[in-house]
PDB file of N, CA and C in Angstrom:
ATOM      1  N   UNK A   1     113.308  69.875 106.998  1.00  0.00           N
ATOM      2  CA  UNK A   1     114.534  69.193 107.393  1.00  0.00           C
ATOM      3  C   UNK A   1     114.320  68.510 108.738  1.00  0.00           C
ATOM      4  N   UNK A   2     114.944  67.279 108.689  1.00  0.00           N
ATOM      5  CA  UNK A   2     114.446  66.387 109.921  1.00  0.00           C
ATOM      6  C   UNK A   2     115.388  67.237 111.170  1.00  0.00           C
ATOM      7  N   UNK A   3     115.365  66.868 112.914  1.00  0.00           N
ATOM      8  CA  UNK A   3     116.165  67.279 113.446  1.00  0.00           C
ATOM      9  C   UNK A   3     117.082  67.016 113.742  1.00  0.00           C
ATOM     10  N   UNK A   4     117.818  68.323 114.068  1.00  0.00           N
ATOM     11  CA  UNK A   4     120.066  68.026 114.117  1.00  0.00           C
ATOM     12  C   UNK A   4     120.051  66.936 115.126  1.00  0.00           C
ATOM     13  N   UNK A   5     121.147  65.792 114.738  1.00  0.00           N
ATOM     14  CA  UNK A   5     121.263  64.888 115.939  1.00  0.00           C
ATOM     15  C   UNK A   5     122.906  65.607 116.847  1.00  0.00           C
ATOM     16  N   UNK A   6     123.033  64.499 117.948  1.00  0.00           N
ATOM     17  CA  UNK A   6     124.417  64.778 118.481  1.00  0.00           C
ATOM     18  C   UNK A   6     125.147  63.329 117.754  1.00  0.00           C
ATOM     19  N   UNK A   7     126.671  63.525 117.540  1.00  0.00           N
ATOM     20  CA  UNK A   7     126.676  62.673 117.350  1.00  0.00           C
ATOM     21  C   UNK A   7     128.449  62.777 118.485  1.00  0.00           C
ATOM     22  N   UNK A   8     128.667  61.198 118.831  1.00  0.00           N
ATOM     23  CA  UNK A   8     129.888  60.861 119.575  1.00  0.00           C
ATOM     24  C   UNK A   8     130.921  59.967 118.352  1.00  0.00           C
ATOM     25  N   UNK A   9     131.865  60.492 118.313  1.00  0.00           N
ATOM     26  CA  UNK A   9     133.217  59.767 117.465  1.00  0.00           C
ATOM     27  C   UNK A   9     134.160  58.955 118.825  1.00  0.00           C
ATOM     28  N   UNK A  10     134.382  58.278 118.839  1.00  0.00           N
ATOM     29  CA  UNK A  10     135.034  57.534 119.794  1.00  0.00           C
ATOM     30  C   UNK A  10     136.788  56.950 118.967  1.00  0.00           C
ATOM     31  N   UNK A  11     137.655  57.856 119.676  1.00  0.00           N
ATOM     32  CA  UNK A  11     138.837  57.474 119.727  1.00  0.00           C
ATOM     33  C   UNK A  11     139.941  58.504 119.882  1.00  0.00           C
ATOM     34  N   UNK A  12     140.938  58.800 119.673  1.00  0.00           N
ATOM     35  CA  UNK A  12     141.743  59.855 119.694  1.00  0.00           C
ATOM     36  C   UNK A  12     142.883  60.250 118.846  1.00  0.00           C
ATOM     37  N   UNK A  13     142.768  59.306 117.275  1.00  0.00           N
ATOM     38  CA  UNK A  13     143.510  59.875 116.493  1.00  0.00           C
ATOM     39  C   UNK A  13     143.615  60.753 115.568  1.00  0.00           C
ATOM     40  N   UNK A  14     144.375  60.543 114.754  1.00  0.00           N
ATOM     41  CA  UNK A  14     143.913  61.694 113.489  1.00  0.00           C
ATOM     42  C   UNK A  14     142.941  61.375 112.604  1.00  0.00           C
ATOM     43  N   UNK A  15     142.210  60.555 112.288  1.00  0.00           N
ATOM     44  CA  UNK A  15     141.569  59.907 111.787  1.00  0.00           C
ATOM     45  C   UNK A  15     140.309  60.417 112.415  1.00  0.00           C
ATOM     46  N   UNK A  16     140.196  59.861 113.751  1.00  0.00           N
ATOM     47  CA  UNK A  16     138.818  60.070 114.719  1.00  0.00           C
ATOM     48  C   UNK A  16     138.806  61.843 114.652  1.00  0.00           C
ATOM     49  N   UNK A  17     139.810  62.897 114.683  1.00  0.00           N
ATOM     50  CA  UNK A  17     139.754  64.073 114.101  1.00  0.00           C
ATOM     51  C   UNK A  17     139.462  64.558 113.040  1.00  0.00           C
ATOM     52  N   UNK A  18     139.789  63.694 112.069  1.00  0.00           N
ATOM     53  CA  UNK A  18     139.229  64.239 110.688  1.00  0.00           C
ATOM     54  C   UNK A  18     137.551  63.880 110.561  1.00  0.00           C
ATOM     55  N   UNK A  19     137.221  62.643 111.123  1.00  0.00           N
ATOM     56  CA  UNK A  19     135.391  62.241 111.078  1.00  0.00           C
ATOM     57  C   UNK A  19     135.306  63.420 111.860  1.00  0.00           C
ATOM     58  N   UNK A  20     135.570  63.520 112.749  1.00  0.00           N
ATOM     59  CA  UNK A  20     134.743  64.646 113.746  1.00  0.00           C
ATOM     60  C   UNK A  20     134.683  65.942 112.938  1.00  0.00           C
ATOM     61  N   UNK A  21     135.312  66.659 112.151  1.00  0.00           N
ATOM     62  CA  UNK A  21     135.189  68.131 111.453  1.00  0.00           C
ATOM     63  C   UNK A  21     134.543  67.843 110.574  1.00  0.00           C
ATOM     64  N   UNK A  22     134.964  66.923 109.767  1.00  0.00           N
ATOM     65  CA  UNK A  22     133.921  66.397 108.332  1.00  0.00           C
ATOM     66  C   UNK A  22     132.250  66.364 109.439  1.00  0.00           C
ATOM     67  N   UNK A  23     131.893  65.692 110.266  1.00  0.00           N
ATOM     68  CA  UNK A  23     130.579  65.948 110.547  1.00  0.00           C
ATOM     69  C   UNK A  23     130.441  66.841 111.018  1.00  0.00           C
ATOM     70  N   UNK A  24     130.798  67.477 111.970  1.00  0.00           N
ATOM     71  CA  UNK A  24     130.278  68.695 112.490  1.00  0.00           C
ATOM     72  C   UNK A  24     130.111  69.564 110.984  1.00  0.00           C
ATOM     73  N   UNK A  25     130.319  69.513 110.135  1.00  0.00           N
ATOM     74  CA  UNK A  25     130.423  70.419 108.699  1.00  0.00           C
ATOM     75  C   UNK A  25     128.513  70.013 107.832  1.00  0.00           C
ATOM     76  N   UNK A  26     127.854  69.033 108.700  1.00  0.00           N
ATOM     77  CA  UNK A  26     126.908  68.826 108.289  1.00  0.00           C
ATOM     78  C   UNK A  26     126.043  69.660 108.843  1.00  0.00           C
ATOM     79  N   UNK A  27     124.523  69.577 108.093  1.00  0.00           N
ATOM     80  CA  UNK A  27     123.383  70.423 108.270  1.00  0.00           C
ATOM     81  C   UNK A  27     122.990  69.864 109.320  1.00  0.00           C
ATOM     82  N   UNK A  28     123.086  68.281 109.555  1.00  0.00           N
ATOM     83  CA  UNK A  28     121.762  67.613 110.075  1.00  0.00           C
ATOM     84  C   UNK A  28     122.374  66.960 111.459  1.00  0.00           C
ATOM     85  N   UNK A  29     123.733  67.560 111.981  1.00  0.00           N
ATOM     86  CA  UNK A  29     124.700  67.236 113.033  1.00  0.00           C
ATOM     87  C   UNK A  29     124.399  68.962 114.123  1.00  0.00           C
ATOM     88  N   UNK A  30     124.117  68.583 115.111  1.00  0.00           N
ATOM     89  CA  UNK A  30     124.246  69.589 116.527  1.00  0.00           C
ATOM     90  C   UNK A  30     125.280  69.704 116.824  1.00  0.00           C
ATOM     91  N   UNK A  31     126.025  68.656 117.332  1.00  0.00           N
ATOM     92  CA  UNK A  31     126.848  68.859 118.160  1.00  0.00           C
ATOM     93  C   UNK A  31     127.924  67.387 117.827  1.00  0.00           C
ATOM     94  N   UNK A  32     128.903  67.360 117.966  1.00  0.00           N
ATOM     95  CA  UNK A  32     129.647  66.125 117.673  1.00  0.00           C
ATOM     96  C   UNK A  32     130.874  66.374 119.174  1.00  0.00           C
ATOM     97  N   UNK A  33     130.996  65.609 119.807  1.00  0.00           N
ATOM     98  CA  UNK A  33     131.530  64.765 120.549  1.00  0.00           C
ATOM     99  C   UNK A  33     133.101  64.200 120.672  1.00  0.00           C
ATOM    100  N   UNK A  34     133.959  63.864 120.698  1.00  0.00           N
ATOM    101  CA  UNK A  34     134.895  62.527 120.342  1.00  0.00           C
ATOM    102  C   UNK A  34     135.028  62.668 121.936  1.00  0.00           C
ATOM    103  N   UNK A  35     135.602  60.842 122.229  1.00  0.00           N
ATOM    104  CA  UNK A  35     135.899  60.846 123.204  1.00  0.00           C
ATOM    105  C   UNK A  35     137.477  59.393 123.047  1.00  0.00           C
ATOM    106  N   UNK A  36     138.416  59.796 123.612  1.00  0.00           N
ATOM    107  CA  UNK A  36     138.792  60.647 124.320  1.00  0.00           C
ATOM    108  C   UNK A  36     139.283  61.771 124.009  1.00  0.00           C
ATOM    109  N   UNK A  37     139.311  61.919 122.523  1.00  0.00           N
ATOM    110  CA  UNK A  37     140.021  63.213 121.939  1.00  0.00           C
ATOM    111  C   UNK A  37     141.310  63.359 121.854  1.00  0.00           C
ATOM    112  N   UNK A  38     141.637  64.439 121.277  1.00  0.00           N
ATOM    113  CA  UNK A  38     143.040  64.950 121.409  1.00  0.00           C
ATOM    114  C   UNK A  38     143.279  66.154 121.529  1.00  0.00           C
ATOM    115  N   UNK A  39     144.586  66.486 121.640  1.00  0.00           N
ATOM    116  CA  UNK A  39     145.169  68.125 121.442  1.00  0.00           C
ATOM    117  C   UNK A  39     144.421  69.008 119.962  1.00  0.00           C
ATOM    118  N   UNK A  40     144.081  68.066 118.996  1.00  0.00           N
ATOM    119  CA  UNK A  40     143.714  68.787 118.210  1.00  0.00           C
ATOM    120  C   UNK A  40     142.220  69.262 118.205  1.00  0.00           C
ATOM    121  N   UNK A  41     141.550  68.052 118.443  1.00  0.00           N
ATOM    122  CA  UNK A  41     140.178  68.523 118.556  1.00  0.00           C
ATOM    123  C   UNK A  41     139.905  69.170 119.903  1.00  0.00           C
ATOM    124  N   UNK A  42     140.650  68.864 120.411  1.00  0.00           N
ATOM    125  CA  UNK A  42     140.681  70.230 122.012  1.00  0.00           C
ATOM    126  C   UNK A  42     140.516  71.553 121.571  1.00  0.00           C
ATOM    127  N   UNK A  43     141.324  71.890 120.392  1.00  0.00           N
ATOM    128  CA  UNK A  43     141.788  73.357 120.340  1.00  0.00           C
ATOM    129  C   UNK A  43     140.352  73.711 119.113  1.00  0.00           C
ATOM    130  N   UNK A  44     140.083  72.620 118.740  1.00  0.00           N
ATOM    131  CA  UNK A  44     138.940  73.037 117.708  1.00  0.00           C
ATOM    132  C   UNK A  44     137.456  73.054 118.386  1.00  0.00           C
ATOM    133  N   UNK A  45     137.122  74.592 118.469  1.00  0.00           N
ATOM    134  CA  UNK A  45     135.533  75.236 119.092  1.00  0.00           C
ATOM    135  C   UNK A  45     134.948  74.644 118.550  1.00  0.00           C
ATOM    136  N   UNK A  46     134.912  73.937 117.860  1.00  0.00           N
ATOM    137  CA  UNK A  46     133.055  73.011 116.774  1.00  0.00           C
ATOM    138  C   UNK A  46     133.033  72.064 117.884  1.00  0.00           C
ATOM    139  N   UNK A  47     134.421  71.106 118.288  1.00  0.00           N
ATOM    140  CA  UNK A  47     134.259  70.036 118.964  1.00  0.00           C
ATOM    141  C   UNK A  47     134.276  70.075 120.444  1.00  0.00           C
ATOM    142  N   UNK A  48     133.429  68.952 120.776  1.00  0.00           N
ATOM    143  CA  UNK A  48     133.908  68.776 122.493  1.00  0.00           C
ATOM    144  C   UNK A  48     134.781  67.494 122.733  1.00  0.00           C
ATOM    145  N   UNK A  49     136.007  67.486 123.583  1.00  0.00           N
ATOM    146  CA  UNK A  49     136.590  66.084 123.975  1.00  0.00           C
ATOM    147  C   UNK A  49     135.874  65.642 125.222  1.00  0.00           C
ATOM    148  N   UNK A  50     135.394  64.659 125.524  1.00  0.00           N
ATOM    149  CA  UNK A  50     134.821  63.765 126.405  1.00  0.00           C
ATOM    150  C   UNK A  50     136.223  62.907 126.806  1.00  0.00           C
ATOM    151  N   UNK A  51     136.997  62.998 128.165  1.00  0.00           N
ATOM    152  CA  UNK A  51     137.788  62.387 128.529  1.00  0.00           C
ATOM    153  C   UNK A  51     137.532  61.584 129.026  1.00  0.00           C
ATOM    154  N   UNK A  52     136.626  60.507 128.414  1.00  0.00           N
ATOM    155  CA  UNK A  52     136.564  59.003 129.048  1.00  0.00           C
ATOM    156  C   UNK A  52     136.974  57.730 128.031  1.00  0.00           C
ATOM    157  N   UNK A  53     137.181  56.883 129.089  1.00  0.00           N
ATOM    158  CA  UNK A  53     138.095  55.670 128.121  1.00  0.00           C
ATOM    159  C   UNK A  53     137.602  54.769 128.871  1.00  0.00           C
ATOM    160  N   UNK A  54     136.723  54.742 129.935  1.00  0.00           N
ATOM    161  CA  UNK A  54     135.639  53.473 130.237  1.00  0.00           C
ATOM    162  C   UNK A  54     134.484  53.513 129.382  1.00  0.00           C
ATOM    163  N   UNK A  55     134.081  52.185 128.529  1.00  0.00           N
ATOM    164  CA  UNK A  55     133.086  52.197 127.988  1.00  0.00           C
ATOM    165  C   UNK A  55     131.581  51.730 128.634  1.00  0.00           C
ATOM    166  N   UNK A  56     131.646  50.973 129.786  1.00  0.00           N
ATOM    167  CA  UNK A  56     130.155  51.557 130.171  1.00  0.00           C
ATOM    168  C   UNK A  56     129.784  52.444 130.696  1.00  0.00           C
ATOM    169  N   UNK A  57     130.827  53.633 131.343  1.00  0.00           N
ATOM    170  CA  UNK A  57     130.416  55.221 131.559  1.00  0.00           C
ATOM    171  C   UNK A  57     130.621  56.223 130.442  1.00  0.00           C
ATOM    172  N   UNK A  58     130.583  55.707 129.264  1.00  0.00           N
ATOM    173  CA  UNK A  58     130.493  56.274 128.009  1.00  0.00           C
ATOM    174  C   UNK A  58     129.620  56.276 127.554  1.00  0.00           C
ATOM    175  N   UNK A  59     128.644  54.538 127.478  1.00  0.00           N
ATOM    176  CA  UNK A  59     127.923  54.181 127.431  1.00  0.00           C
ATOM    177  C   UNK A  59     126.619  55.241 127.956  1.00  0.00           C
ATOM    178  N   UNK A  60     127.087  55.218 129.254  1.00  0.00           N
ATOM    179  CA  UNK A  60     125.691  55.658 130.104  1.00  0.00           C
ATOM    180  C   UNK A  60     126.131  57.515 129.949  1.00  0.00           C
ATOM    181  N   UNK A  61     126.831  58.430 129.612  1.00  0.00           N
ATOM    182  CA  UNK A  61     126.964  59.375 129.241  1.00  0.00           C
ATOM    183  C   UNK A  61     126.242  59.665 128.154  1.00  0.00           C
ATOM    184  N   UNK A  62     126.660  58.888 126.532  1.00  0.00           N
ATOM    185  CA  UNK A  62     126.241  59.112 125.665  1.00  0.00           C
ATOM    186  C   UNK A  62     124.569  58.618 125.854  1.00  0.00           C
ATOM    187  N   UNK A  63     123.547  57.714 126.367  1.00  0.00           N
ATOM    188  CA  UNK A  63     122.497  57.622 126.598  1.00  0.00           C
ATOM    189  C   UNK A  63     121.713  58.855 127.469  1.00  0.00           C
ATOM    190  N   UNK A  64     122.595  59.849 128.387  1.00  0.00           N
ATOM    191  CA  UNK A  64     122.013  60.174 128.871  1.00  0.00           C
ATOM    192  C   UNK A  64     122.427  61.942 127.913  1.00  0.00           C
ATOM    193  N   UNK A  65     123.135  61.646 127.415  1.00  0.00           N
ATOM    194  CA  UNK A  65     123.103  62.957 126.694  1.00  0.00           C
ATOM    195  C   UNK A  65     122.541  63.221 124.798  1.00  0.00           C
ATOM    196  N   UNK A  66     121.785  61.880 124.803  1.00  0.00           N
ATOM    197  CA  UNK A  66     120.527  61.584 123.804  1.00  0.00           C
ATOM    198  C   UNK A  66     121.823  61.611 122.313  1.00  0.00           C
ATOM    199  N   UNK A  67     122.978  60.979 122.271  1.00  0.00           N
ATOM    200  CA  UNK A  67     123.311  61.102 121.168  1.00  0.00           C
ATOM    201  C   UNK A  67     122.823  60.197 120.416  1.00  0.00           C
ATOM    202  N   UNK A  68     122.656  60.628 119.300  1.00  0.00           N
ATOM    203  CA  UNK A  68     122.046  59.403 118.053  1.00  0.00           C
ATOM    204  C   UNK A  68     122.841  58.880 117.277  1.00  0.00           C
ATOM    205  N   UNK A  69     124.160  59.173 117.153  1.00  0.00           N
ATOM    206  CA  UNK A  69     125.108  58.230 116.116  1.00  0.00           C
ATOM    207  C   UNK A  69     126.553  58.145 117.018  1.00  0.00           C
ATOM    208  N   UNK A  70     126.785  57.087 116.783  1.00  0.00           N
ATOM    209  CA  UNK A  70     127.927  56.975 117.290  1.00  0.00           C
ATOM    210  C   UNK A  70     129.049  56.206 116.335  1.00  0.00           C
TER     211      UNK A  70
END
């Protein structure tokens, strides 16, 4: 099996909540991300919220924290 990536979901609705559990539910996913998140994926331990809503310090976050899908 190839290795788990990270991956970042970018937005904060219900929608950007439902991608985020559906992947984290994969084999080949580490860690999944959303940014800016919400109350829901706050309260959900699989996910992390990234409270940023500038995209070139998102940019340079997600580069420096090696995610592979966004």
């Amino acid at each position: 099996m190839s290795e788990q990536m990270k991956v970042l979901v970018v937005g904060g609705g219900g929608r950007e909540h439902a991608l985020a559990w559906k992947l984290k539910q994969s084999p080949r996913v580490a860690q999944v991300f959303v940014a800016p998140g919400n109350g829901g994926t706050a309260r959900d331990t699989n996910l992390v919220n990234v409270p940023m809503t500038d995209v070139k310090a998102l940019r340079e976050w997600a580069q420096a924290q090696g995610i592979a899908l966004t």
